[in-house]
C-alpha atoms as a PDB file:
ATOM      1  CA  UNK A   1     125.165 148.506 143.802  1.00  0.00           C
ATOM      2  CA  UNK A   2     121.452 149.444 142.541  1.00  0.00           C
ATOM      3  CA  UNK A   3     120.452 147.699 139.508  1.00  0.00           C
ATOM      4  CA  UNK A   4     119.374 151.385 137.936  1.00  0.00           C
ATOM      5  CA  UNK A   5     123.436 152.538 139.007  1.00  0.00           C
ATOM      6  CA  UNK A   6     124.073 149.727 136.877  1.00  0.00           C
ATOM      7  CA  UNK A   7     121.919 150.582 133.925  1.00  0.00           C
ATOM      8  CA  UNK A   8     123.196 154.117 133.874  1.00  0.00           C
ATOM      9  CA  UNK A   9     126.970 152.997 134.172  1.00  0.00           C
ATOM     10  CA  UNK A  10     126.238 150.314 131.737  1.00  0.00           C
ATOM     11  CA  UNK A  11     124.607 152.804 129.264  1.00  0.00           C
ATOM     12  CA  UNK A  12     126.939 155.377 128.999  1.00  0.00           C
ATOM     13  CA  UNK A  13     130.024 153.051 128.253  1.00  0.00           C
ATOM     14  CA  UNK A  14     128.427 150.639 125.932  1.00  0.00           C
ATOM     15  CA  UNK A  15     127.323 154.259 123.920  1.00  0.00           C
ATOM     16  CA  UNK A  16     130.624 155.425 123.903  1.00  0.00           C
ATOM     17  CA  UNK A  17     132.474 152.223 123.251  1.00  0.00           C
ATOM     18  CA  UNK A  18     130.331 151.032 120.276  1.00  0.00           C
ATOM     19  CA  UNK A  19     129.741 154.202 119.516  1.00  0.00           C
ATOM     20  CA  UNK A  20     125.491 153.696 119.300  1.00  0.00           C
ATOM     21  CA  UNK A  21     122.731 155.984 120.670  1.00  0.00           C
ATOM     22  CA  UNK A  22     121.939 154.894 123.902  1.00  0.00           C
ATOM     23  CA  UNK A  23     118.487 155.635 123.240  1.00  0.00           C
ATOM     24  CA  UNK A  24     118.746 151.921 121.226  1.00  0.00           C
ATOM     25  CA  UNK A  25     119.772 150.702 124.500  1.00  0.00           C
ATOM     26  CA  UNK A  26     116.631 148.973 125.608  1.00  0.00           C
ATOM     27  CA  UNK A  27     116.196 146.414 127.857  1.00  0.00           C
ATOM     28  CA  UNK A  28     114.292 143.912 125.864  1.00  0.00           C
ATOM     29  CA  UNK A  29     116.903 145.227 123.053  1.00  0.00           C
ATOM     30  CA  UNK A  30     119.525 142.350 121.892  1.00  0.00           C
ATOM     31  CA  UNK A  31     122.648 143.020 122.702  1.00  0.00           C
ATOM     32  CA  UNK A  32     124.498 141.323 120.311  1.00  0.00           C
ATOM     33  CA  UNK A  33     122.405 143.028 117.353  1.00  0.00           C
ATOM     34  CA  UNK A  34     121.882 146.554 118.896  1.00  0.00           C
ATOM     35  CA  UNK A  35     125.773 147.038 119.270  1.00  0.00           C
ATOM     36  CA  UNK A  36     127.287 145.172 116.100  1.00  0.00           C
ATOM     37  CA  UNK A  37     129.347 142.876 118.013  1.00  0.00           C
ATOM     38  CA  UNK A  38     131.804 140.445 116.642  1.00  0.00           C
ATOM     39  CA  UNK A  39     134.256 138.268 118.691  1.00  0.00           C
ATOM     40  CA  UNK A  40     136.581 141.112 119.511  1.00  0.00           C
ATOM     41  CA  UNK A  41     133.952 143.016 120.472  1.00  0.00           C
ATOM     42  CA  UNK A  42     133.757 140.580 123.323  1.00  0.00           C
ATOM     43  CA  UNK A  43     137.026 141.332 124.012  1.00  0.00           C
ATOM     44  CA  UNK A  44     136.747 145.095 124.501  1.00  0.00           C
ATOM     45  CA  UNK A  45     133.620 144.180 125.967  1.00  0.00           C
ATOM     46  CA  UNK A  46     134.877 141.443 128.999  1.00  0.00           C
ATOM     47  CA  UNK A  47     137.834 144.367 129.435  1.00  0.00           C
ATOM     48  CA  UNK A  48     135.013 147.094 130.189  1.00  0.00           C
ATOM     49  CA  UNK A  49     133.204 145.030 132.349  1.00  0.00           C
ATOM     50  CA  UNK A  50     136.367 144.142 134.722  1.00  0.00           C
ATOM     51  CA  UNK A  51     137.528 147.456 134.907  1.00  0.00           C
ATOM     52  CA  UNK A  52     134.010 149.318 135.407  1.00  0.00           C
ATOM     53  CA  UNK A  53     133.001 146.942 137.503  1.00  0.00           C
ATOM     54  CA  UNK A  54     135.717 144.494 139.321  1.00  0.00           C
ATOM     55  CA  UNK A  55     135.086 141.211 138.818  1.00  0.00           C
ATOM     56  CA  UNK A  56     136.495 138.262 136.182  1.00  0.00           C
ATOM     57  CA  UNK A  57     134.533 137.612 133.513  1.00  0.00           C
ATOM     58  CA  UNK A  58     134.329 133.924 131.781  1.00  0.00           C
ATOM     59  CA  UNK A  59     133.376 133.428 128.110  1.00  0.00           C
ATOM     60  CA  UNK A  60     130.732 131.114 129.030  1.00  0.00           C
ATOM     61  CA  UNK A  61     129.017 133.541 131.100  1.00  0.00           C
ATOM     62  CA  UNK A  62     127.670 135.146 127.980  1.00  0.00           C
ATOM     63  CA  UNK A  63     126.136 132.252 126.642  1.00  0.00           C
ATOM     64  CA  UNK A  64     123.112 132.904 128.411  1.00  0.00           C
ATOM     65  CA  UNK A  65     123.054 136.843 127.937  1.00  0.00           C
ATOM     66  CA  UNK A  66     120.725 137.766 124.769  1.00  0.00           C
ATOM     67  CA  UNK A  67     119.081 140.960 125.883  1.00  0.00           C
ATOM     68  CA  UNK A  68     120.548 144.189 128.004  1.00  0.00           C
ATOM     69  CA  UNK A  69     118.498 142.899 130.537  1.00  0.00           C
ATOM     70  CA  UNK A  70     120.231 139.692 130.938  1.00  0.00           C
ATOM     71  CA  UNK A  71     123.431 141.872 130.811  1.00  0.00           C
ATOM     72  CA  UNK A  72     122.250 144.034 133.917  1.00  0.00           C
ATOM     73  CA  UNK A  73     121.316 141.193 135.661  1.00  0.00           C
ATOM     74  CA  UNK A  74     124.286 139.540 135.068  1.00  0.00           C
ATOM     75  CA  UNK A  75     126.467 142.135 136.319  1.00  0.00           C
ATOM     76  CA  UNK A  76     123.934 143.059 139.263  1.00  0.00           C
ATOM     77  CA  UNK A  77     124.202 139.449 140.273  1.00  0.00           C
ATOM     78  CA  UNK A  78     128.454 139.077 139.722  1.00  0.00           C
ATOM     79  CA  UNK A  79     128.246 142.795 141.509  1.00  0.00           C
ATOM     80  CA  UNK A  80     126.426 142.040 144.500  1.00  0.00           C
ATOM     81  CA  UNK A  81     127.681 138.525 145.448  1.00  0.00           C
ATOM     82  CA  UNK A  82     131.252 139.733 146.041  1.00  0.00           C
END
């Protein structure tokens, strides 16, 4: 999957979800910050990620994730090494 299929699919469901403009969704953006998130945020978060895109997420994974940049890299790299 191309990293701007991601970005799109990413986009649209984070806008929806958490209910923000996705015109605040910018790369260099944080994540946390841009889309209010508290712990069960995560939640509906991890849940959106599996089903969008297929794989397991771990809690830990989002330690390093800060920006939606690390978040489409992230999932390019979990997407692309199945």
């Amino acid at each position: 999957m191309e990293l701007e299929e991601i970005i799109q699919t990413t986009k649209t469901f984070l806008a929806d979800e958490f209910e923000v403009d996705e015109t605040k969704i910018e790369p260099q953006a944080n994540l946390r910050e841009t889309l209010d998130l508290d712990s069960l945020d995560y939640v509906d978060l991890v849940v959106i990620i599996e089903s969008n895109f297929g794989f397991k997420v771990k809690a830990e994974d989002f330690t390093d994730i800060k920006t939606f940049e690390d978040f489409y890299n992230y999932i390019s790299v979990k997407v692309n090494s199945n």
